[in-house]
Protein backbone atom coordinates (compact mmCIF):
# COMPACT_ATOMS: atom_id res chain seq x y z
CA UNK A 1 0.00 0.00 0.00
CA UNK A 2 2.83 2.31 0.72
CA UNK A 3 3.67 2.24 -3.10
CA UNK A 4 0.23 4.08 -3.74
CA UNK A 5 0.90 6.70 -0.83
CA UNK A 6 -1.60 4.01 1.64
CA UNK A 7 -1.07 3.71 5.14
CA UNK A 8 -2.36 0.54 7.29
CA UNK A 9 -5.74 1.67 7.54
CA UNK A 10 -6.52 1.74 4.02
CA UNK A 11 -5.25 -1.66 3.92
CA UNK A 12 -7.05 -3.23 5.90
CA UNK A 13 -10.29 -1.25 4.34
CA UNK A 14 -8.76 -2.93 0.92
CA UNK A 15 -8.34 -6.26 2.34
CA UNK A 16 -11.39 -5.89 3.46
CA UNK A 17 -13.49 -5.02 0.84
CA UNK A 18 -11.43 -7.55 -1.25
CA UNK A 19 -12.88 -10.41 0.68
CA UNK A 20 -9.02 -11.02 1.83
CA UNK A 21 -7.45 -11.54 4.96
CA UNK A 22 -6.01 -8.44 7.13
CA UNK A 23 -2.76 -7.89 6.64
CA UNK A 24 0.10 -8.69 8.95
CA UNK A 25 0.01 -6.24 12.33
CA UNK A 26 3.97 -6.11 11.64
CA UNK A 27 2.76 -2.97 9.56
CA UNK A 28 3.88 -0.51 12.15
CA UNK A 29 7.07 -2.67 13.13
CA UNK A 30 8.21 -2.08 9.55
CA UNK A 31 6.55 1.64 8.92
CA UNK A 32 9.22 2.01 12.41
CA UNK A 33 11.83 1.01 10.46
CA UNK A 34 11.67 2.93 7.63
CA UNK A 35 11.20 5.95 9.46
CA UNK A 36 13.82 5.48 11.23
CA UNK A 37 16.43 4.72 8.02
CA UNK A 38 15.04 7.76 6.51
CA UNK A 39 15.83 10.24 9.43
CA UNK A 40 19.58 8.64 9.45
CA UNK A 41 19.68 9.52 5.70
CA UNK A 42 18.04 12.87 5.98
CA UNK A 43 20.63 13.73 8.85
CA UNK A 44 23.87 12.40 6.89
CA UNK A 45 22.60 14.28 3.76
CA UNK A 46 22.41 17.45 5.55
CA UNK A 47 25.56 17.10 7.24
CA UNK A 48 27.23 16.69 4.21
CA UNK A 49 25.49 19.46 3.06
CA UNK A 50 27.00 21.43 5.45
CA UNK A 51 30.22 20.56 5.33
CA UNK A 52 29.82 21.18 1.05
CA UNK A 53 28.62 24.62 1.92
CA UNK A 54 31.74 25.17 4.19
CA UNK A 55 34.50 24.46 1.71
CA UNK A 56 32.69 26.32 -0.92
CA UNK A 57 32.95 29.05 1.78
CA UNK A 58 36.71 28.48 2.18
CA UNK A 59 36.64 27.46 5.66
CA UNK A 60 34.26 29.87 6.78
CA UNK A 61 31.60 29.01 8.94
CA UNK A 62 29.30 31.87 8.13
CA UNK A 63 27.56 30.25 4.93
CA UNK A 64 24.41 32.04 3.23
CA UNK A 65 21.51 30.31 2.88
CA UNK A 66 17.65 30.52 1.62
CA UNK A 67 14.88 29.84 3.33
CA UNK A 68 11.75 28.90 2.22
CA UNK A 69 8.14 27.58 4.01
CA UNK A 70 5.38 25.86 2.82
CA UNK A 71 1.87 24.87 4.27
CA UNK A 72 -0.31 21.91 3.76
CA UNK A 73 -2.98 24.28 2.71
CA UNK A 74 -3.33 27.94 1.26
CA UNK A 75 -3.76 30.84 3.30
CA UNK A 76 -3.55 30.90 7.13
CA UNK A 77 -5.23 27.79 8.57
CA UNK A 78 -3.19 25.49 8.00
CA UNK A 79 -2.07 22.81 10.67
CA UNK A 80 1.07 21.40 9.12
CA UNK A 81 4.11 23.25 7.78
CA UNK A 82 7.77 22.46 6.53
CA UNK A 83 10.50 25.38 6.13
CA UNK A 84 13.81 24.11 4.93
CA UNK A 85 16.86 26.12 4.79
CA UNK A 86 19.11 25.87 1.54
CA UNK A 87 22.56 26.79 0.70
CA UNK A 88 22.52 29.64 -1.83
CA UNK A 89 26.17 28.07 -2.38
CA UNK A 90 25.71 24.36 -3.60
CA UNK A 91 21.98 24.67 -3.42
CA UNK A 92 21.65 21.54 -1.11
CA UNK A 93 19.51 21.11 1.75
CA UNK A 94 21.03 21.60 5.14
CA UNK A 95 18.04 21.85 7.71
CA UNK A 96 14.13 21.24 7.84
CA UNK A 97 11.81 22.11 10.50
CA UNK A 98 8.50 20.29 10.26
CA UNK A 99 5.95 21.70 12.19
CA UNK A 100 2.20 20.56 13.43
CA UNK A 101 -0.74 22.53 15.20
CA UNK A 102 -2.91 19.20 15.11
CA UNK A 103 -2.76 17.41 18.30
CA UNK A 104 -4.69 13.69 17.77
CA UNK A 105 -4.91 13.03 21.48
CA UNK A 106 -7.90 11.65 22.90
CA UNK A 107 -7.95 14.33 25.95
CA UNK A 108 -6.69 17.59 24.52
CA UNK A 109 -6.02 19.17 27.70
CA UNK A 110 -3.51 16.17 28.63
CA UNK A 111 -1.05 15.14 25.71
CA UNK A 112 -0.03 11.98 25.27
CA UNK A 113 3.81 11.33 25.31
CA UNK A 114 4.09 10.59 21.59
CA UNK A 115 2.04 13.76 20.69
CA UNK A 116 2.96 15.09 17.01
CA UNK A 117 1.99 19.03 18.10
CA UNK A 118 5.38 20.96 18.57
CA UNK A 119 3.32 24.09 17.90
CA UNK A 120 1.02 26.21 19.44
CA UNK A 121 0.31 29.76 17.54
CA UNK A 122 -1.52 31.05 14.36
CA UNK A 123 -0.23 29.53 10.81
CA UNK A 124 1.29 32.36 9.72
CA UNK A 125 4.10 32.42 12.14
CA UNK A 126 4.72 28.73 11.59
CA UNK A 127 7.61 30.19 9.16
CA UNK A 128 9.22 32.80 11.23
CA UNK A 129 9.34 30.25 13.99
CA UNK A 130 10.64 27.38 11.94
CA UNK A 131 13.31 30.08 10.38
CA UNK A 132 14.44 30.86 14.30
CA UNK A 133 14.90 26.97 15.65
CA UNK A 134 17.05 26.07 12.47
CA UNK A 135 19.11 29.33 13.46
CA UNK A 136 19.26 28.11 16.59
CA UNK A 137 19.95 24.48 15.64
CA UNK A 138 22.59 25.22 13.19
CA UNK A 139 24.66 27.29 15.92
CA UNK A 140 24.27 24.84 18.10
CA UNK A 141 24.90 21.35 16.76
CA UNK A 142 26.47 22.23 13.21
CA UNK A 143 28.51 25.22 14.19
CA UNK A 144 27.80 27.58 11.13
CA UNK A 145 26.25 31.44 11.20
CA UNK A 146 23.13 31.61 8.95
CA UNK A 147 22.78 35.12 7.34
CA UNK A 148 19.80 34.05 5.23
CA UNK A 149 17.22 35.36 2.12
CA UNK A 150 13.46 33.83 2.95
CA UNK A 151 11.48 33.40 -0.01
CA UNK A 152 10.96 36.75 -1.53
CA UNK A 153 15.27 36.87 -1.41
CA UNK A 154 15.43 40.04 0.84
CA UNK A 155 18.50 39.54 3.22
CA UNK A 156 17.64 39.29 6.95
C-alpha cells in the first residue's frame, strides 16, 4: 500500500473489501523502520550538506543560505508546515523544520507522550518560527552562522 501513498488503515479497508485476509500487524514494526532509516539519511545528507557549503565558503563558517516555508494548505489555517533552509552556495539542503498545530490526542487538555503538536500559535508564524529553531539548531549542533534570504530573497 505504501507504493500508492496508503497507510495501514486503508489496507485493511482494501483487504477488506477484497474479501481477503487483514494484513500482517507487523505494519507498524516495519513503517518504524523505515522511518527510522530515513531520518539517518536525511541527517547524513544534511551534514554533508553542510560541510559542502563550508569548503565552498573556504573554511568559513558563516555560509548564506535561503529559506523557504510551505503549508499543507493555502492561506492561514493550516495545521502542518515544513521550512527548509538551503545553501545559496551548492543549493543543497542543510536543515528542515516540520511543524504541526494538530494534536490527535484523545484528551486535549492532557497530551499523550508521543504527541505530534510541537506548535502552538496562528499559521502564519509557523515560518518565522521554523526560520528561528534552524538558526538556533545550526549554531548549536552544526557550528555555522546563517545570514539568510526567505522566499521573496530580501537579506535578513
Amino acid at each position: 500500500m505504501r507504493c500508492i501513498g496508503k497507510g495501514a488503515e486503508s489496507a485493511v479497508m482494501f483487504c477488506g473489501i477484497m474479501n481477503l485476509p487483514p494484513p500482517p500487524t507487523k505494519f507498524t514494526k516495519f513503517n518504524n523502520n523505515l522511518l527510522q532509516a530515513a531520518r539517518e539519511t536525511c541527517e547524513e545528507s544534511m551534514a554533508e550538506a553542510v560541510h559542502e557549503a563550508v569548503e565552498e565558503n573556504e573554511g568559513g563558517r558563516d555560509i548564506a543560505v535561503a529559506v523557504d516555508g510551505s503549508w499543507q494548505k493555502r492561506g492561514f489555517s493550516s495545521k502542518n508546515g515544513v521550512v527548509t533552509v538551503t545553501s545559496v552556495d551548492t543549493g543543497k539542503v542543510i536543515d528542515v523544520e516540520i511543524l504541526s498545530k494538530h494534536c490527535i490526542c484523545p484528551n486535549k487538555t492532557k497530551h499523550l507522550q508521543n504527541c505530534k503538536r510541537n506548535f502552538v500559535g496562528y499559521s502564519g508564524k509557523m515560518e518565522v518560527t521554523a526560520t528561528y529553531n534552524n538558526a538556533l539548531r545550526s549554531r548549536k549542533n552544526k557550528h555555522i552562522e546563517q545570514p539568510f534570504f526567505n522566499h521573496s530573497h530580501e537579506i535578513c
